[in-house]
N, C-alpha and C. Protein backbone atom coordinates (compact mmCIF):
# COMPACT_ATOMS: atom_id res chain seq x y z
N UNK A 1 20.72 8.17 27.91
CA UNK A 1 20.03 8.53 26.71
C UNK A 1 19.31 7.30 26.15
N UNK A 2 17.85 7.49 25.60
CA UNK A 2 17.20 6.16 24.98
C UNK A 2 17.23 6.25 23.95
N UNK A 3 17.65 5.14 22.97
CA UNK A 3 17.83 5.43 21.40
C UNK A 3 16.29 5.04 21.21
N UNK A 4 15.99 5.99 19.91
CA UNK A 4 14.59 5.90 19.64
C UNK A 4 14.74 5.57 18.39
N UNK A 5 13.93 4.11 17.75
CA UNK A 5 13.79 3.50 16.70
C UNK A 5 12.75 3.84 15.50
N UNK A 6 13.37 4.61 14.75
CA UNK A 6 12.02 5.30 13.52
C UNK A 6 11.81 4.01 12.35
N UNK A 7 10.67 3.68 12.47
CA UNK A 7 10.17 2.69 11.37
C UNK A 7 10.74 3.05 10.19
N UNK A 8 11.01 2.45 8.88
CA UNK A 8 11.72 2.89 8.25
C UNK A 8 11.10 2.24 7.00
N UNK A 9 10.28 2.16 5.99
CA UNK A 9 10.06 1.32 4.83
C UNK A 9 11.11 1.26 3.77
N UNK A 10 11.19 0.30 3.01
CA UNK A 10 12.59 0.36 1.92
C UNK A 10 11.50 0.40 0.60
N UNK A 11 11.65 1.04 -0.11
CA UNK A 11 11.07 1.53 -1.62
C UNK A 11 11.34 -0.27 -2.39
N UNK A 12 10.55 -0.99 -2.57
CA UNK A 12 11.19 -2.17 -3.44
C UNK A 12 10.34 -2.10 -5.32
N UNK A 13 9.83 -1.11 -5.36
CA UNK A 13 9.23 -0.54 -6.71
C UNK A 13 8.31 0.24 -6.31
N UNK A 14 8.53 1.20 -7.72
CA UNK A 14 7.48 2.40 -7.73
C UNK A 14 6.93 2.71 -9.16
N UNK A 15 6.09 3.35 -9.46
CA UNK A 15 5.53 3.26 -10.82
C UNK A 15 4.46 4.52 -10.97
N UNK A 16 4.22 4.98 -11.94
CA UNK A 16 3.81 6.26 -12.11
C UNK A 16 2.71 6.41 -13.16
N UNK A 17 1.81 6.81 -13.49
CA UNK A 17 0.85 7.02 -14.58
C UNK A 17 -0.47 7.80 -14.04
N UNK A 18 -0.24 8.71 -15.06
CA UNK A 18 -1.79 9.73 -15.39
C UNK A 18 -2.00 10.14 -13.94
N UNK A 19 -0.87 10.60 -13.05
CA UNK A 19 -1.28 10.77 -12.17
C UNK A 19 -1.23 9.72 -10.83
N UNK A 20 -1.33 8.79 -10.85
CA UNK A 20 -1.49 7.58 -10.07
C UNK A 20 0.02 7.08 -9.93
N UNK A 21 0.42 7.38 -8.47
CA UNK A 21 1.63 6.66 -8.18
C UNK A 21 1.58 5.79 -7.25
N UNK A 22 2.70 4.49 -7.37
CA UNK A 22 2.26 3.20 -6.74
C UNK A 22 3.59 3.12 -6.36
N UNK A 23 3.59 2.46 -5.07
CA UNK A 23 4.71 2.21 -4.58
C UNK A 23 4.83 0.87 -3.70
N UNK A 24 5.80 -0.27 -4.08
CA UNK A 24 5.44 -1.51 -3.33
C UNK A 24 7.06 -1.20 -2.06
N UNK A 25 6.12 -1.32 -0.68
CA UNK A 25 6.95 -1.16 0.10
C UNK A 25 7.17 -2.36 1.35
N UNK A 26 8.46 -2.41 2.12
CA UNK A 26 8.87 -3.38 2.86
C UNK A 26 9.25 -2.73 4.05
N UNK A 27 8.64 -3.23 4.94
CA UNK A 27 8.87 -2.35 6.68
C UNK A 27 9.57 -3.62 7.13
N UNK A 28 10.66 -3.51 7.42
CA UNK A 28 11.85 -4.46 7.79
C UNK A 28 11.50 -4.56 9.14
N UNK A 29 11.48 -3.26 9.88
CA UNK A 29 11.02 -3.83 11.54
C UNK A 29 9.91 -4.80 11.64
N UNK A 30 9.16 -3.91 10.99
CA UNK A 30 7.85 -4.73 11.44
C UNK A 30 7.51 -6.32 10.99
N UNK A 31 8.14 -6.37 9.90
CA UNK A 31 8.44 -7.34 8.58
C UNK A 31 6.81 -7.62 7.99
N UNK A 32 7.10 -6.66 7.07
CA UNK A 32 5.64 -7.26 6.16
C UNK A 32 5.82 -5.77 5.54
N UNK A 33 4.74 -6.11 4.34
CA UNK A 33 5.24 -5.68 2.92
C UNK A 33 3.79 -4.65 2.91
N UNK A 34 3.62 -3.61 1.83
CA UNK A 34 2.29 -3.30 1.78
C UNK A 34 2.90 -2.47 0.42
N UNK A 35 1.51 -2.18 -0.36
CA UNK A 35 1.60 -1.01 -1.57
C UNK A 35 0.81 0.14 -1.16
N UNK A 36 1.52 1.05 -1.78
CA UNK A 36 0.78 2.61 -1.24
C UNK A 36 0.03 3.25 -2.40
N UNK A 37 -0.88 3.63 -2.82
CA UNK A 37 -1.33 4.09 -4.01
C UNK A 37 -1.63 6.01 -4.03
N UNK A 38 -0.83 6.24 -4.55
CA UNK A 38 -1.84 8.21 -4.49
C UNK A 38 -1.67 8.58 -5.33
N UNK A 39 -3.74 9.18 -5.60
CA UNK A 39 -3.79 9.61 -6.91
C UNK A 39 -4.00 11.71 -6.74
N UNK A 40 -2.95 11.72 -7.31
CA UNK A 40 -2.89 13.10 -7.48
C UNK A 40 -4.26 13.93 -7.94
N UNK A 41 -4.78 13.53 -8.57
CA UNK A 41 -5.93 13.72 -9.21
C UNK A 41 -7.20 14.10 -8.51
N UNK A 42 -7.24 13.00 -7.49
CA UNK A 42 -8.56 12.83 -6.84
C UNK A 42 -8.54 13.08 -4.93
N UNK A 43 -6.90 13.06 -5.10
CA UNK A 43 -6.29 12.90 -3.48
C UNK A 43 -6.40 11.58 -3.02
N UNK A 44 -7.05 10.68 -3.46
CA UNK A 44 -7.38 9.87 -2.67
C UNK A 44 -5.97 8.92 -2.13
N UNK A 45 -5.67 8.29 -1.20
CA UNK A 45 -4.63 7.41 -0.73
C UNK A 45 -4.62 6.59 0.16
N UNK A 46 -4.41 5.06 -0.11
CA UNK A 46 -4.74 4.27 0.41
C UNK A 46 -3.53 3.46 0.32
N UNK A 47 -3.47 2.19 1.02
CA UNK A 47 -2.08 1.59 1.66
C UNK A 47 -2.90 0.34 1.49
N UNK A 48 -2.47 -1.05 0.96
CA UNK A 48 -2.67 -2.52 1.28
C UNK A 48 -2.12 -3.11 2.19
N UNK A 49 -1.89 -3.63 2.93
CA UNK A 49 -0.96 -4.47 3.81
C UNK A 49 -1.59 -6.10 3.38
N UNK A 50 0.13 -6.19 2.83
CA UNK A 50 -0.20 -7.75 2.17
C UNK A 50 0.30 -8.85 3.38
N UNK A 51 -0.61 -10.06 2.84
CA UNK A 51 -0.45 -10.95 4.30
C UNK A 51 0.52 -11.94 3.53
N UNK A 52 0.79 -13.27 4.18
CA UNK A 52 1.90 -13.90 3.65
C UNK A 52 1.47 -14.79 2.09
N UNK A 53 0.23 -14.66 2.20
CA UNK A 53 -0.01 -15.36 0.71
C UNK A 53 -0.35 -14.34 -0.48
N UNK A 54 -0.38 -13.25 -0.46
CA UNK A 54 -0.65 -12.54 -1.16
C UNK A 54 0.51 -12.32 -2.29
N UNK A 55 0.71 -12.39 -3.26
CA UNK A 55 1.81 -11.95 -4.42
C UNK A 55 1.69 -10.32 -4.55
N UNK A 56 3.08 -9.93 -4.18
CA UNK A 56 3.16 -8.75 -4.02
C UNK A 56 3.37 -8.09 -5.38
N UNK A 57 3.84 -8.57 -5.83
CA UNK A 57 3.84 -8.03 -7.26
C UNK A 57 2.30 -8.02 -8.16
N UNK A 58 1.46 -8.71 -7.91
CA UNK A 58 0.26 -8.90 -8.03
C UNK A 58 -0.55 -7.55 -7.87
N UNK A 59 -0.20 -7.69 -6.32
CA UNK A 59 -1.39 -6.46 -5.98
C UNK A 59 -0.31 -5.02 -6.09
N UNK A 60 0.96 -5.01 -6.75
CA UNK A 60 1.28 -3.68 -7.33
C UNK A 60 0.74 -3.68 -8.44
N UNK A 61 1.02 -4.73 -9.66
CA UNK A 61 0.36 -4.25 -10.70
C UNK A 61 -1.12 -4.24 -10.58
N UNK A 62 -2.10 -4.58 -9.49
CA UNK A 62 -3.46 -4.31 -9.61
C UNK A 62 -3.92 -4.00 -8.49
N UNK A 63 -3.57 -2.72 -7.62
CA UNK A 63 -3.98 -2.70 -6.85
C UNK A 63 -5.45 -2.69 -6.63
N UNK A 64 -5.97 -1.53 -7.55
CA UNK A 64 -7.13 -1.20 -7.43
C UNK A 64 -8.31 -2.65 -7.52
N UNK A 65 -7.69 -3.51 -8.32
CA UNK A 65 -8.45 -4.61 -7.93
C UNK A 65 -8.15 -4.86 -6.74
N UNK A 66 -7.49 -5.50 -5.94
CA UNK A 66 -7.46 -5.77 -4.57
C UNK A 66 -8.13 -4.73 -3.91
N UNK A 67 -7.87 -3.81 -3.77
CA UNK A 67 -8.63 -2.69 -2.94
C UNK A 67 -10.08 -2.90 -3.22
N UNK A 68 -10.66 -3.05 -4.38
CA UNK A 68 -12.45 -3.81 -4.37
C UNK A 68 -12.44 -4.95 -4.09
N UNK A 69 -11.47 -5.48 -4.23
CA UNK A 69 -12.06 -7.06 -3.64
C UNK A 69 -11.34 -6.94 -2.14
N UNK A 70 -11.44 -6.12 -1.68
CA UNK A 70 -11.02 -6.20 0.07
C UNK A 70 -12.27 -5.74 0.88
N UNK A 71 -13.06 -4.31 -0.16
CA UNK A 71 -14.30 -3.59 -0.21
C UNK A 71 -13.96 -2.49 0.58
N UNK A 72 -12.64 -1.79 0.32
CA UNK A 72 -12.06 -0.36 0.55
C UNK A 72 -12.96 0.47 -0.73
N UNK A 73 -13.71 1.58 -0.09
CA UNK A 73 -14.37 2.45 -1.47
C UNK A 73 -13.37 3.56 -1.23
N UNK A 74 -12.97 3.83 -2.48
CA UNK A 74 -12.48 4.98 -2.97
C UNK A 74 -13.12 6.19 -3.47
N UNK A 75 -13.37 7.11 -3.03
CA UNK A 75 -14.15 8.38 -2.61
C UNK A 75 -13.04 9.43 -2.70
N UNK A 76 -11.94 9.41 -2.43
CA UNK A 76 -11.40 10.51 -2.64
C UNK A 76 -10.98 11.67 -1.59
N UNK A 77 -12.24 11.22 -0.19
CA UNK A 77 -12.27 12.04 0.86
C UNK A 77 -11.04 11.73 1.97
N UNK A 78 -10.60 10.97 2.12
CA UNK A 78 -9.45 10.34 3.41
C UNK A 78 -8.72 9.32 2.63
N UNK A 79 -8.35 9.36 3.34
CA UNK A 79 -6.57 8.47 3.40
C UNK A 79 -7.52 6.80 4.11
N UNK A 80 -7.04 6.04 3.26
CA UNK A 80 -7.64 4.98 3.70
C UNK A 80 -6.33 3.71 4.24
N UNK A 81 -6.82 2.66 5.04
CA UNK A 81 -5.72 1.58 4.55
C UNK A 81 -6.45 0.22 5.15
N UNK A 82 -6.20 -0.52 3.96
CA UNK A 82 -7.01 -2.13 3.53
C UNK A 82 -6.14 -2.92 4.32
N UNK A 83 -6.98 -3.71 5.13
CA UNK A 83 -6.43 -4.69 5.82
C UNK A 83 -6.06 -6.02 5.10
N UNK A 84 -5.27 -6.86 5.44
CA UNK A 84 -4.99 -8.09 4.83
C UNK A 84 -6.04 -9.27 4.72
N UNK A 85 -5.67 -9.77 3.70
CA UNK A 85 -7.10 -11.31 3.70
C UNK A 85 -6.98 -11.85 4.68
N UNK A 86 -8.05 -12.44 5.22
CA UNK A 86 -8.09 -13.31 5.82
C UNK A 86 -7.84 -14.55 5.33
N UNK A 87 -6.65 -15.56 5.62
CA UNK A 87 -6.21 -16.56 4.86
C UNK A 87 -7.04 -17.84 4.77
C-alpha cells in the first residue's frame, strides 16, 4: 500500500468584514506561508504567496495593497494567485 500525503495548510489568522474574508495561512510541507482573500460579494479570490522577506502580518492586514503592488487585477471573473516579490 502507498501512503498518500494531502497538503495540509494550518489556519494562523482569519478575519472577516463586509463580506471580505482573509485568511493568513502556513503549508508546513511545502513550508511557506500565503493569505487567501474571498470576497463574497464580487466572487473574486485570490491567494499571495509570501516570500521570505515579506511581513506576513503586513500583507494580512493589507492585502489588497500587495495584490496592486504585485499588479494582480481584480475583476471578479477567476480565482487568481500573486506570485512572490522578487527579492
Amino acid at each position: 500500500m502507498t501512503r498518500t500525503r494531502i497538503p495540509t495548510a494550518i489556519d494562523l489568522a482569519s478575519r472577516e468584514a463586509d463580506g471580505v474574508h482573509v485568511t493568513l495561512l502556513w503549508h508546513g510541507h511545502e513550508d511557506f506561508v500565503s493569505v487567501v482573500v474571498e470576497d463574497s460579494k464580487t466572487d473574486a479570490t485570490f491567494e499571495l504567496v509570501l516570500s521570505d522577506t515579506d511581513n506576513a502580518l503586513d500583507v494580512f492586514n493589507h492585502p489588497f495593497a500587495y495584490a496592486a503592488f504585485r499588479g494582480l487585477e481584480l475583476d471578479g471573473s477567476k480565482d487568481e494567485t500573486a506570485v512572490p516579490l522578487a527579492a
